[in-house]
PDB file of N, CA and C in Angstrom:
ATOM      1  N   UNK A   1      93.367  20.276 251.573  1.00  0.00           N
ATOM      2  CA  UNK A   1      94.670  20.747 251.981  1.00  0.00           C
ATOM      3  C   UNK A   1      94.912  22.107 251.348  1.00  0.00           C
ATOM      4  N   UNK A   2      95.442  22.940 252.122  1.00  0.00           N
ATOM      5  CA  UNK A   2      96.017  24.384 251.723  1.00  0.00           C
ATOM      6  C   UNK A   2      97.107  25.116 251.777  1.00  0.00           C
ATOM      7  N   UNK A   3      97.470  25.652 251.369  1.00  0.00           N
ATOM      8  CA  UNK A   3      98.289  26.566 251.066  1.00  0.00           C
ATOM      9  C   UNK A   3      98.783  27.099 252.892  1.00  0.00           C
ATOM     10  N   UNK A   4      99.922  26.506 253.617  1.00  0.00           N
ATOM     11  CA  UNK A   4     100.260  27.359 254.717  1.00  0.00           C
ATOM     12  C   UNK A   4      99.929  26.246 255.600  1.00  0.00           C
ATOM     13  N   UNK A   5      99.267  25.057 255.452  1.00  0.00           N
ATOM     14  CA  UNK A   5      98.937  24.566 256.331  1.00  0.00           C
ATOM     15  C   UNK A   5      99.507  22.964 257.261  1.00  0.00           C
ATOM     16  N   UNK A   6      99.859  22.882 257.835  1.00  0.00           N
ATOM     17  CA  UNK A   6     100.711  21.618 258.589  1.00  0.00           C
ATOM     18  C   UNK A   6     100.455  20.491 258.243  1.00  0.00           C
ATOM     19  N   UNK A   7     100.706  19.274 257.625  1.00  0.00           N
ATOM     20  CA  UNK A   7     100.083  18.141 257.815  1.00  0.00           C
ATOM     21  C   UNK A   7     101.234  16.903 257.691  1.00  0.00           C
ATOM     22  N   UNK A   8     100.974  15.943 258.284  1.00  0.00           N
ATOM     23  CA  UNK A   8     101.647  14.682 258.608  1.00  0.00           C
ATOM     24  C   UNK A   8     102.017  13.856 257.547  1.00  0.00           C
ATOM     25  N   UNK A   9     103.182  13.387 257.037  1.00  0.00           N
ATOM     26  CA  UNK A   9     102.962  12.499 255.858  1.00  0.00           C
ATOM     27  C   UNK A   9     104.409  11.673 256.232  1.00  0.00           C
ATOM     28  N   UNK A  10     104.563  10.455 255.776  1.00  0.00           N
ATOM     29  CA  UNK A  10     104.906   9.405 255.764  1.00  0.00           C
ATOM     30  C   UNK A  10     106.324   9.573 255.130  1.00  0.00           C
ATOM     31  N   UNK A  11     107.133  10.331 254.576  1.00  0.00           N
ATOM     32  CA  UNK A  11     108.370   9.972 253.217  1.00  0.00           C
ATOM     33  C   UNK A  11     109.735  10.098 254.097  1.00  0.00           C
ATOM     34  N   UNK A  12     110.335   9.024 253.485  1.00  0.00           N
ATOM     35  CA  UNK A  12     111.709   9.344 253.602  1.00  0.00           C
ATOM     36  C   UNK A  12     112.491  10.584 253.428  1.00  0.00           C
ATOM     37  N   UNK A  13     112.887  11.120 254.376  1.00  0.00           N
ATOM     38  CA  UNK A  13     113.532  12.379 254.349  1.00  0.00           C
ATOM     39  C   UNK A  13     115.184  12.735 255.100  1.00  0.00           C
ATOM     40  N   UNK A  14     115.809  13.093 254.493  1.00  0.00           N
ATOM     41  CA  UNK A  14     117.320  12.659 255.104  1.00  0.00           C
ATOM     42  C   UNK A  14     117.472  11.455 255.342  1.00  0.00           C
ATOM     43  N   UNK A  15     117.433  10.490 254.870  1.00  0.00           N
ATOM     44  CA  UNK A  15     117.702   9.231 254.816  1.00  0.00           C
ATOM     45  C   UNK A  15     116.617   8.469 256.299  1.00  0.00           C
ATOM     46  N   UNK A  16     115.606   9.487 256.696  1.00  0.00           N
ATOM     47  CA  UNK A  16     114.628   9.109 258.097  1.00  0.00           C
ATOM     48  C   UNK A  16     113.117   8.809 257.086  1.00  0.00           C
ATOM     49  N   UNK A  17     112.636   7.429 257.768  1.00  0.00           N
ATOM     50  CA  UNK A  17     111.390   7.238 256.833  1.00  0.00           C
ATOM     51  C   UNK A  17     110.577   7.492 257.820  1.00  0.00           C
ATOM     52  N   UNK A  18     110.570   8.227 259.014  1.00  0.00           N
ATOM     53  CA  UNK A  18     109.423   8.876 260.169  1.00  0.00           C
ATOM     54  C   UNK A  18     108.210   9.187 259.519  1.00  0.00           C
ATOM     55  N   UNK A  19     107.259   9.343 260.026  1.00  0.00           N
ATOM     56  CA  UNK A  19     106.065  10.386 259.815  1.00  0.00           C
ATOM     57  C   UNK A  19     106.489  11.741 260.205  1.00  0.00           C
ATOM     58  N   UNK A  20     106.836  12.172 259.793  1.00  0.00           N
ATOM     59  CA  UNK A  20     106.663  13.951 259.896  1.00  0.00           C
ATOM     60  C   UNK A  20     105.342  15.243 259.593  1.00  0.00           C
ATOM     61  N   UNK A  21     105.951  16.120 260.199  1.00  0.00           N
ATOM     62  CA  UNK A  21     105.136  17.331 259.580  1.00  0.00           C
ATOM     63  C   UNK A  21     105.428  17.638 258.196  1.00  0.00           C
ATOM     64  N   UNK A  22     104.611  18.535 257.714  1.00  0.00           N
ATOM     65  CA  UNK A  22     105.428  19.427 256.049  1.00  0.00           C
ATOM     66  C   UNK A  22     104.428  19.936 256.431  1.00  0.00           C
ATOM     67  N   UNK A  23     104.911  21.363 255.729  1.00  0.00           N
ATOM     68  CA  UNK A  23     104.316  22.796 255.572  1.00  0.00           C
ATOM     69  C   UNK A  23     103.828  22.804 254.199  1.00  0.00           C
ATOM     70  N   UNK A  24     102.673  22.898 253.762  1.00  0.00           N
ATOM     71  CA  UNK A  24     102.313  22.805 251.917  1.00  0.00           C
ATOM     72  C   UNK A  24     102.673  24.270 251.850  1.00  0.00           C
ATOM     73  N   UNK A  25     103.256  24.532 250.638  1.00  0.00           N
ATOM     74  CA  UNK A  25     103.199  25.511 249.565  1.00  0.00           C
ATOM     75  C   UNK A  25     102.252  26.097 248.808  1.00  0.00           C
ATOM     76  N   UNK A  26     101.700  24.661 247.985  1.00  0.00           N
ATOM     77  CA  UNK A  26     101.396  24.762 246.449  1.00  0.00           C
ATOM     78  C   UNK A  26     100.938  23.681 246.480  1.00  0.00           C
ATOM     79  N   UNK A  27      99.849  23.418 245.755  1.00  0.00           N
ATOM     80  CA  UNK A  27      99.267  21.858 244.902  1.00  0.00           C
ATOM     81  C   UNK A  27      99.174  22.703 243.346  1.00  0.00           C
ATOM     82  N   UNK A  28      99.887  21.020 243.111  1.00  0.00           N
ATOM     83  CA  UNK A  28     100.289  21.106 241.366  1.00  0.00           C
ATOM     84  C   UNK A  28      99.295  19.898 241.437  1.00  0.00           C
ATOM     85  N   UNK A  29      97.965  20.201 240.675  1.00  0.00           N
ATOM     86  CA  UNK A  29      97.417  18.634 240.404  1.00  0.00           C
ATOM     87  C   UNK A  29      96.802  17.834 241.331  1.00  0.00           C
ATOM     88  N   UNK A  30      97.512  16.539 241.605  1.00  0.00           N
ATOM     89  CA  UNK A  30      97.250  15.280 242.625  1.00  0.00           C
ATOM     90  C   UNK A  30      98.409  15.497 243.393  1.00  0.00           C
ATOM     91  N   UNK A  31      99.681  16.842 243.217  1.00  0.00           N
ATOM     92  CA  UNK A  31     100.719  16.315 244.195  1.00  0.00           C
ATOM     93  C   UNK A  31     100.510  18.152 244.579  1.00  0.00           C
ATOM     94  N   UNK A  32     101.528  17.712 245.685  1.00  0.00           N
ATOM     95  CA  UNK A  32     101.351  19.391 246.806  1.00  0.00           C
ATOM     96  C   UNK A  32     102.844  19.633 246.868  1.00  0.00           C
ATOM     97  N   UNK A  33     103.877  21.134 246.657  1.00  0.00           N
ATOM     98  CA  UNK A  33     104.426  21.123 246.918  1.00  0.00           C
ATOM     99  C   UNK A  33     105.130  21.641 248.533  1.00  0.00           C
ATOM    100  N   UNK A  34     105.618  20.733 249.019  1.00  0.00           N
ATOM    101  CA  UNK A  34     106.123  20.972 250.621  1.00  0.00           C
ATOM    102  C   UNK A  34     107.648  21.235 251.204  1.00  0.00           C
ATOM    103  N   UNK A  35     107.929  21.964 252.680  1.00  0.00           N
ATOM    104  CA  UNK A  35     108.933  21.822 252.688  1.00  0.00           C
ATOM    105  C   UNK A  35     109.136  20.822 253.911  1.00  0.00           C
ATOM    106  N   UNK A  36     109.969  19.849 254.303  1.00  0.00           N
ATOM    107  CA  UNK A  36     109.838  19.309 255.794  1.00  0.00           C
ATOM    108  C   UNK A  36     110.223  20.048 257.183  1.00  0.00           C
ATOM    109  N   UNK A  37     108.993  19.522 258.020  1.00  0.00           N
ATOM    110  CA  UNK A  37     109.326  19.957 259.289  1.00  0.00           C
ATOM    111  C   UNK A  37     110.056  19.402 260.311  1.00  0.00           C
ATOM    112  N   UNK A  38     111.256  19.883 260.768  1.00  0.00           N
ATOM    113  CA  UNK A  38     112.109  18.894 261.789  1.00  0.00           C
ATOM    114  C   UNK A  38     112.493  19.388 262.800  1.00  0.00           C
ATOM    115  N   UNK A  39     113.064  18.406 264.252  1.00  0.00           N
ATOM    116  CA  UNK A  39     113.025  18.709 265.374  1.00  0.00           C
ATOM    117  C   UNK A  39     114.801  19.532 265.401  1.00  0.00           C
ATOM    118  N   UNK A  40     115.475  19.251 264.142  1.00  0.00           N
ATOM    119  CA  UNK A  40     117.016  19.565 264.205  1.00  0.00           C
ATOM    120  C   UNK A  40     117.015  20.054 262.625  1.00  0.00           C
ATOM    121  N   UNK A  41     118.274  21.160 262.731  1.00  0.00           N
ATOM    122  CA  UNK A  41     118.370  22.187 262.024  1.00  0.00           C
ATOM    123  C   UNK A  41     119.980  21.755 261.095  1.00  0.00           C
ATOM    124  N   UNK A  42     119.930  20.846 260.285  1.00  0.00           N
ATOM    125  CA  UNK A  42     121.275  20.619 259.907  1.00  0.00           C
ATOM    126  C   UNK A  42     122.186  21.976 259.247  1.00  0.00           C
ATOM    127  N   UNK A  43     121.787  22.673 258.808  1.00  0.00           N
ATOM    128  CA  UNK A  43     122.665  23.742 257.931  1.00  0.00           C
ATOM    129  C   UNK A  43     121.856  25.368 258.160  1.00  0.00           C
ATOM    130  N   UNK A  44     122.324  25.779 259.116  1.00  0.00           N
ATOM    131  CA  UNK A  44     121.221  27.134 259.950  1.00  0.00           C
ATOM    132  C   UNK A  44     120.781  28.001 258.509  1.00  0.00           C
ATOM    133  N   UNK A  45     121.591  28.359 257.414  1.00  0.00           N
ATOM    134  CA  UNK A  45     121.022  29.106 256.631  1.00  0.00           C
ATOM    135  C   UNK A  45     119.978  28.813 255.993  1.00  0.00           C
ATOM    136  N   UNK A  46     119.513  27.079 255.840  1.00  0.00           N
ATOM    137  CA  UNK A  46     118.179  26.891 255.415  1.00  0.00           C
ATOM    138  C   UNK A  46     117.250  26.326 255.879  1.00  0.00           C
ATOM    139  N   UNK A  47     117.379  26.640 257.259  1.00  0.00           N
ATOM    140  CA  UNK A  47     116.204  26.521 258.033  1.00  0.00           C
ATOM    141  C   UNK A  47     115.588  27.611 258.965  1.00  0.00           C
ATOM    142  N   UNK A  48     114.020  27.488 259.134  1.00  0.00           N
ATOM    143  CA  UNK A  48     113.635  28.823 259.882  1.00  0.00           C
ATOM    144  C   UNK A  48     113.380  28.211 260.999  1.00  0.00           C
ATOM    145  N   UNK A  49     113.265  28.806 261.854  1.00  0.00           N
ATOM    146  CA  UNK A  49     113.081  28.365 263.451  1.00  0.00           C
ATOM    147  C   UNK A  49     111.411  29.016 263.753  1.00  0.00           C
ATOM    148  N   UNK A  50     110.810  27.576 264.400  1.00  0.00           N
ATOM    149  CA  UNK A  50     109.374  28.031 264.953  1.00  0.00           C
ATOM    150  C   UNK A  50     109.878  27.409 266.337  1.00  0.00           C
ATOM    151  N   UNK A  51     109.413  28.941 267.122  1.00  0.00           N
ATOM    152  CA  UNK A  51     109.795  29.285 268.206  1.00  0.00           C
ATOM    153  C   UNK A  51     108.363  28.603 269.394  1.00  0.00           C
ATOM    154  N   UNK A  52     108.168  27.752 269.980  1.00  0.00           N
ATOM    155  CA  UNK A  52     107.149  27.555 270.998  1.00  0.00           C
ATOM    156  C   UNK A  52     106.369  28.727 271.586  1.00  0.00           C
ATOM    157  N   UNK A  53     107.555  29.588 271.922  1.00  0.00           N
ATOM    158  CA  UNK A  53     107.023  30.899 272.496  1.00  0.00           C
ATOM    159  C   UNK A  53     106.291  31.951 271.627  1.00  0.00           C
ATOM    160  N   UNK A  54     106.482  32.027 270.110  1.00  0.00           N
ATOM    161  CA  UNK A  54     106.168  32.836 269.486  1.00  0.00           C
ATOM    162  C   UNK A  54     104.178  32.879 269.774  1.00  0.00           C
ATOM    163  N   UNK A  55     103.884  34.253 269.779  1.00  0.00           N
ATOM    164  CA  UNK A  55     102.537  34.089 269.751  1.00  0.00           C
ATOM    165  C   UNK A  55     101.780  33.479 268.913  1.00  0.00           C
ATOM    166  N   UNK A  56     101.964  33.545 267.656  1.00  0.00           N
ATOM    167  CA  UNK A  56     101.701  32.526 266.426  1.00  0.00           C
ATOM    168  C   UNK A  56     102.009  31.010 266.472  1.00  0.00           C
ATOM    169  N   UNK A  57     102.565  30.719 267.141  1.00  0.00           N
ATOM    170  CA  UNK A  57     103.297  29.017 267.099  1.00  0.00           C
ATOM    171  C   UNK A  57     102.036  28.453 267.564  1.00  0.00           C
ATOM    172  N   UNK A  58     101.486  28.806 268.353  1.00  0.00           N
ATOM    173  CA  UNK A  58      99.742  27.521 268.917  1.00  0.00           C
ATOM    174  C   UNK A  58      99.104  27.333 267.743  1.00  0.00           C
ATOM    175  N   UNK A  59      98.864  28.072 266.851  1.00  0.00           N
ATOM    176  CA  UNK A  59      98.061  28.101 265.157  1.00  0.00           C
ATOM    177  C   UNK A  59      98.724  26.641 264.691  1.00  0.00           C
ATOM    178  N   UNK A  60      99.795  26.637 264.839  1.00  0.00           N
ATOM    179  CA  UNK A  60     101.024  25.173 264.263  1.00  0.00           C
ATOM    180  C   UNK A  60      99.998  23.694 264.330  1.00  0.00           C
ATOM    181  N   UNK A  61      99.721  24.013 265.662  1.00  0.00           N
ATOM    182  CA  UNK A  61      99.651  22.590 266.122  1.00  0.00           C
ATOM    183  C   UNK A  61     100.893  21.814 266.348  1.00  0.00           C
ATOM    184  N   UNK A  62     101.751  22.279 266.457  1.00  0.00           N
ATOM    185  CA  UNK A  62     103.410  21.741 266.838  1.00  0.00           C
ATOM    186  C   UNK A  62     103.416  21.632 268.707  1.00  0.00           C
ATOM    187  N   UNK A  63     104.073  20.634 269.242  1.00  0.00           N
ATOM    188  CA  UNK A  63     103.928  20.633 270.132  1.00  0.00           C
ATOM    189  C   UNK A  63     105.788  21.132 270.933  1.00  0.00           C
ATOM    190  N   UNK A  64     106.277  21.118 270.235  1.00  0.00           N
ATOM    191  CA  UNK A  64     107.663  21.939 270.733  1.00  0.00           C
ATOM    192  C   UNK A  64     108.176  22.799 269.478  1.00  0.00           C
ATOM    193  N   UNK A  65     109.336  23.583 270.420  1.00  0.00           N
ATOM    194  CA  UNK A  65     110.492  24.249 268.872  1.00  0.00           C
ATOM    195  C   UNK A  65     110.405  23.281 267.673  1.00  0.00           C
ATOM    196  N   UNK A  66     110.509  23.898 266.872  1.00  0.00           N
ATOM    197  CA  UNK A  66     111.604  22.908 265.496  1.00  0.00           C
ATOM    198  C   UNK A  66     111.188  24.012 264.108  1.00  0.00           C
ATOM    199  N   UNK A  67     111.890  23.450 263.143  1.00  0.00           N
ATOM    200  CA  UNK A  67     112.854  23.753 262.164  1.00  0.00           C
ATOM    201  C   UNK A  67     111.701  23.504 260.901  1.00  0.00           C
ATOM    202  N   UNK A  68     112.223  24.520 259.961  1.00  0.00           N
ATOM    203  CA  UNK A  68     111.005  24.700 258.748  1.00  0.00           C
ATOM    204  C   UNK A  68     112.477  24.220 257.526  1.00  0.00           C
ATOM    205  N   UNK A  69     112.359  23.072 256.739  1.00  0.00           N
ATOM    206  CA  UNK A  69     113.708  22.849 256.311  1.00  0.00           C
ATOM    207  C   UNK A  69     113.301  23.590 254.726  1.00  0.00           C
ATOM    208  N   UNK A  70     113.734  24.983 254.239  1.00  0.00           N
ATOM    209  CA  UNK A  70     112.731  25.539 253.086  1.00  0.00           C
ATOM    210  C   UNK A  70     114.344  25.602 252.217  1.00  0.00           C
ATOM    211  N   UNK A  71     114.919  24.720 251.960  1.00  0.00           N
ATOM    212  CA  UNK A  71     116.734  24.862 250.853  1.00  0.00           C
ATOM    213  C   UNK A  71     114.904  24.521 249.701  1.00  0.00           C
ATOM    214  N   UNK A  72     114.806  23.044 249.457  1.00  0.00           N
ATOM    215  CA  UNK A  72     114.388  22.772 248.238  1.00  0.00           C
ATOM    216  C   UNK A  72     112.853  22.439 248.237  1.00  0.00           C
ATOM    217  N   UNK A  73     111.603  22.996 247.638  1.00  0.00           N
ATOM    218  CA  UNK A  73     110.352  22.215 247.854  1.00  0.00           C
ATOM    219  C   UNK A  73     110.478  20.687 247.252  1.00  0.00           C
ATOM    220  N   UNK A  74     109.723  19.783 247.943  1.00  0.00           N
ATOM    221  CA  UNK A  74     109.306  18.523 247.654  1.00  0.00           C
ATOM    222  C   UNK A  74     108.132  18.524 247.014  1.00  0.00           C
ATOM    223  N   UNK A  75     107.963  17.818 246.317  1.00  0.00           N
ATOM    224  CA  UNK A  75     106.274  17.114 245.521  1.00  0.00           C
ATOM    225  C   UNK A  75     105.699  15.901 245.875  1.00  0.00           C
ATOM    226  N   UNK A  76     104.810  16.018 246.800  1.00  0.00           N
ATOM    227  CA  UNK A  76     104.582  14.776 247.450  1.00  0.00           C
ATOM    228  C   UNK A  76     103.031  14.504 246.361  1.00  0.00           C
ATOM    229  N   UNK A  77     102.655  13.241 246.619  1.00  0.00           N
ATOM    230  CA  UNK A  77     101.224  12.715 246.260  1.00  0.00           C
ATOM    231  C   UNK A  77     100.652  12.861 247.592  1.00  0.00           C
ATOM    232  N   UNK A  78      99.231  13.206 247.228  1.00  0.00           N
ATOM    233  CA  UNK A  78      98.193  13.678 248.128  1.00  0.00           C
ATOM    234  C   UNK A  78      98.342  12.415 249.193  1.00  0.00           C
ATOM    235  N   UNK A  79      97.893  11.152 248.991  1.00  0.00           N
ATOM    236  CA  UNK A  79      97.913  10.038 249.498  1.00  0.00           C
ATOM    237  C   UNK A  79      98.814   9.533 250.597  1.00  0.00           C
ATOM    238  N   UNK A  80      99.999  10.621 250.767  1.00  0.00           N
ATOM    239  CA  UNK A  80     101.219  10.174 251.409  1.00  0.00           C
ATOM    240  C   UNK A  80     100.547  10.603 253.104  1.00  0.00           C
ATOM    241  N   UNK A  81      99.497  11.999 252.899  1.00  0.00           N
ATOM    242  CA  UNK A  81      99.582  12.883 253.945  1.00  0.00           C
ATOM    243  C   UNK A  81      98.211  12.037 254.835  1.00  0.00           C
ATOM    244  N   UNK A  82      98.678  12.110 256.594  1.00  0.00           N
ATOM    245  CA  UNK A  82      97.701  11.345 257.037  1.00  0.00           C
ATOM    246  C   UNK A  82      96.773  12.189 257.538  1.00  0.00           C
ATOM    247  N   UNK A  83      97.153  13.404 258.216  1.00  0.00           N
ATOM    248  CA  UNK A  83      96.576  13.699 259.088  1.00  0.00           C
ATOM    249  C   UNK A  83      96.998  15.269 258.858  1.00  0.00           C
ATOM    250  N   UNK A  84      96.101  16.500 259.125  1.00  0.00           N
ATOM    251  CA  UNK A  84      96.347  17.778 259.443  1.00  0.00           C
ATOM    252  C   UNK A  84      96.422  17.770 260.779  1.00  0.00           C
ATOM    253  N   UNK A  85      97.885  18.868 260.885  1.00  0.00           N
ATOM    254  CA  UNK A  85      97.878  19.384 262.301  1.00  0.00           C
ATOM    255  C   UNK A  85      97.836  20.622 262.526  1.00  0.00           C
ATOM    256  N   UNK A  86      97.885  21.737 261.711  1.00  0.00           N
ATOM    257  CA  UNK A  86      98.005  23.043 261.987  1.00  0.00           C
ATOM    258  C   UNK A  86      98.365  24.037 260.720  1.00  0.00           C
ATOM    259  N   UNK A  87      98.405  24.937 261.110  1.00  0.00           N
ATOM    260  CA  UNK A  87      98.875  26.219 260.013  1.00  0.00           C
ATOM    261  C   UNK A  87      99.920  27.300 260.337  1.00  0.00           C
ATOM    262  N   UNK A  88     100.459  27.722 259.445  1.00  0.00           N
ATOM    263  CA  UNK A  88     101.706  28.621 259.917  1.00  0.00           C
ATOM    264  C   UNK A  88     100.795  30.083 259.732  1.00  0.00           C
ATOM    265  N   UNK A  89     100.644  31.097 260.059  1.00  0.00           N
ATOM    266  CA  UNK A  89      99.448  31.983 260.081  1.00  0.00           C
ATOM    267  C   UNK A  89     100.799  33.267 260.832  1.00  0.00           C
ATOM    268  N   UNK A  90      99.773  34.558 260.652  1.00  0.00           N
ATOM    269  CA  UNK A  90     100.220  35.829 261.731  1.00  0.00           C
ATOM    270  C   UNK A  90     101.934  36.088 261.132  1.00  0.00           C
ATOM    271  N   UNK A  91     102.525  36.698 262.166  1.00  0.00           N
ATOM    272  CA  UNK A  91     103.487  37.213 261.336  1.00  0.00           C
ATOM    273  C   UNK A  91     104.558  35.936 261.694  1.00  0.00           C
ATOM    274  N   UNK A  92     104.174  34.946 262.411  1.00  0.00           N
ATOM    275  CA  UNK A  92     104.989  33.878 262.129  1.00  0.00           C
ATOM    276  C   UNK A  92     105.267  33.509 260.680  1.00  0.00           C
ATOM    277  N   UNK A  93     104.194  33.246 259.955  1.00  0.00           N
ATOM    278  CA  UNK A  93     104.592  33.278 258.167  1.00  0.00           C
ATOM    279  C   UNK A  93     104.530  34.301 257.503  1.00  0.00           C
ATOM    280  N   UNK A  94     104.458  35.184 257.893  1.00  0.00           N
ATOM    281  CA  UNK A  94     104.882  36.978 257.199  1.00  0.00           C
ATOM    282  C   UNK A  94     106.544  36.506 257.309  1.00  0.00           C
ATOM    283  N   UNK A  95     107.146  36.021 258.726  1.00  0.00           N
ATOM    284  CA  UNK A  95     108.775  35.832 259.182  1.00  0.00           C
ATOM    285  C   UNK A  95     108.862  34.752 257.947  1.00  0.00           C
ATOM    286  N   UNK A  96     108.515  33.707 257.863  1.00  0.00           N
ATOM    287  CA  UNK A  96     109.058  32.260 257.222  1.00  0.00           C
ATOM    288  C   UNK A  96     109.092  32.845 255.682  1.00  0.00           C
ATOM    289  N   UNK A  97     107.896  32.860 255.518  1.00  0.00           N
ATOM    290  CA  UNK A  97     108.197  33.723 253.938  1.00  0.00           C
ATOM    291  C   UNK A  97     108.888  34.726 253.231  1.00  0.00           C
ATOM    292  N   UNK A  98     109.669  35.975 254.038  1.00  0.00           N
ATOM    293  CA  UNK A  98     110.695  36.639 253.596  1.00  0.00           C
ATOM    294  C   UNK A  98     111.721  36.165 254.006  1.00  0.00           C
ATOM    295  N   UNK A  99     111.731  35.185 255.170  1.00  0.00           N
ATOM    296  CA  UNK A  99     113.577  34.599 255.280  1.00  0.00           C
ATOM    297  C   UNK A  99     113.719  33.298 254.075  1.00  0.00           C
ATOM    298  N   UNK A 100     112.738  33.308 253.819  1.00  0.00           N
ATOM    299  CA  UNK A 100     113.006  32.106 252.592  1.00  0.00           C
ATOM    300  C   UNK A 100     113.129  32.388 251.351  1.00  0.00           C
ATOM    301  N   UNK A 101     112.189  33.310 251.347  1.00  0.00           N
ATOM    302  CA  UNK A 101     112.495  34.098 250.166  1.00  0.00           C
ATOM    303  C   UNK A 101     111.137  34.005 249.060  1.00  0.00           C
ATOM    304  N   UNK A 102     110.461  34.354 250.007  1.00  0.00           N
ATOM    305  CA  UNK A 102     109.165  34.481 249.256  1.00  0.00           C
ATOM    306  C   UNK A 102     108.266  35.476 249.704  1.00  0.00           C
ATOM    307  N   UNK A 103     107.587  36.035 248.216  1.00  0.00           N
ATOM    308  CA  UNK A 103     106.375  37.462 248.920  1.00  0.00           C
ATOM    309  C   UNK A 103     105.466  36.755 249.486  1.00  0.00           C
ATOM    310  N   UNK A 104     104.892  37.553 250.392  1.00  0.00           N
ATOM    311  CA  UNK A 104     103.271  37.002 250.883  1.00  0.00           C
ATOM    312  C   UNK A 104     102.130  37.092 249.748  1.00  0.00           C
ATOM    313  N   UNK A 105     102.232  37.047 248.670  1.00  0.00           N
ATOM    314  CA  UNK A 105     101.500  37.038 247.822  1.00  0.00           C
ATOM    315  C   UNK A 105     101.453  35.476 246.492  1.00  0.00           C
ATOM    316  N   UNK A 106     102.352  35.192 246.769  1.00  0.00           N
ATOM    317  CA  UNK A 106     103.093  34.127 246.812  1.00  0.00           C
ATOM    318  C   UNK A 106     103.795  32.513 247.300  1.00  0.00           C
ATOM    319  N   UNK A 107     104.035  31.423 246.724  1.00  0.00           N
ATOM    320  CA  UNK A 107     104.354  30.557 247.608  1.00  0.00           C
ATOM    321  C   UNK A 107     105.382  30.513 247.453  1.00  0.00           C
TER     322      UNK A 107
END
């Protein structure tokens, strides 16, 4: 698992115990830090929008719009995540990383 890259994991999130996406950050150790990926945007200032249309969005592996939820990272255990689906890449994460507030040099 890497740094930027999509993968599926199992946790309760907003009170939803779905399988979701998360975007990794960072691995600290045995745990990765992530933010969740969702189909709805509760509070617009802390979420980024991945656009279907964007030329970068096929890299995702996302199969519609939705929402990068980046207010707080999570620390998940490796074990939680089932499956890779994609990567945020191109200036789609050049965009996600300065509206969140992070250098590209950086997570």
């Amino acid at each position: 698992m890497e740094r930027h890259e999509i993968w599926y994991a199992r946790v309760t999130w907003n009170d939803c115990p779905d399988e979701r996406p998360w975007l990794i950050m960072e691995q600290r150790g045995e745990t990765f830090c992530c933010f969740p990926v969702s189909g709805q945007c509760y509070r617009r200032e802390e979420c980024f929008f991945l656009d279907v249309d964007h030329p970068d969005f096929k890299a995702t592996g996302l199969t519609k719009s939705c929402y990068i939820h980046f207010v707080s990272l999570f620390e998940l255990p490796h074990d939680v995540f089932s499956r890779r689906k994609g990567r945020l890449e191109g200036k789609l994460l050049q965009r996600f990383l300065e509206e969140a507030g992070f250098s590209s040099e950086s997570p």
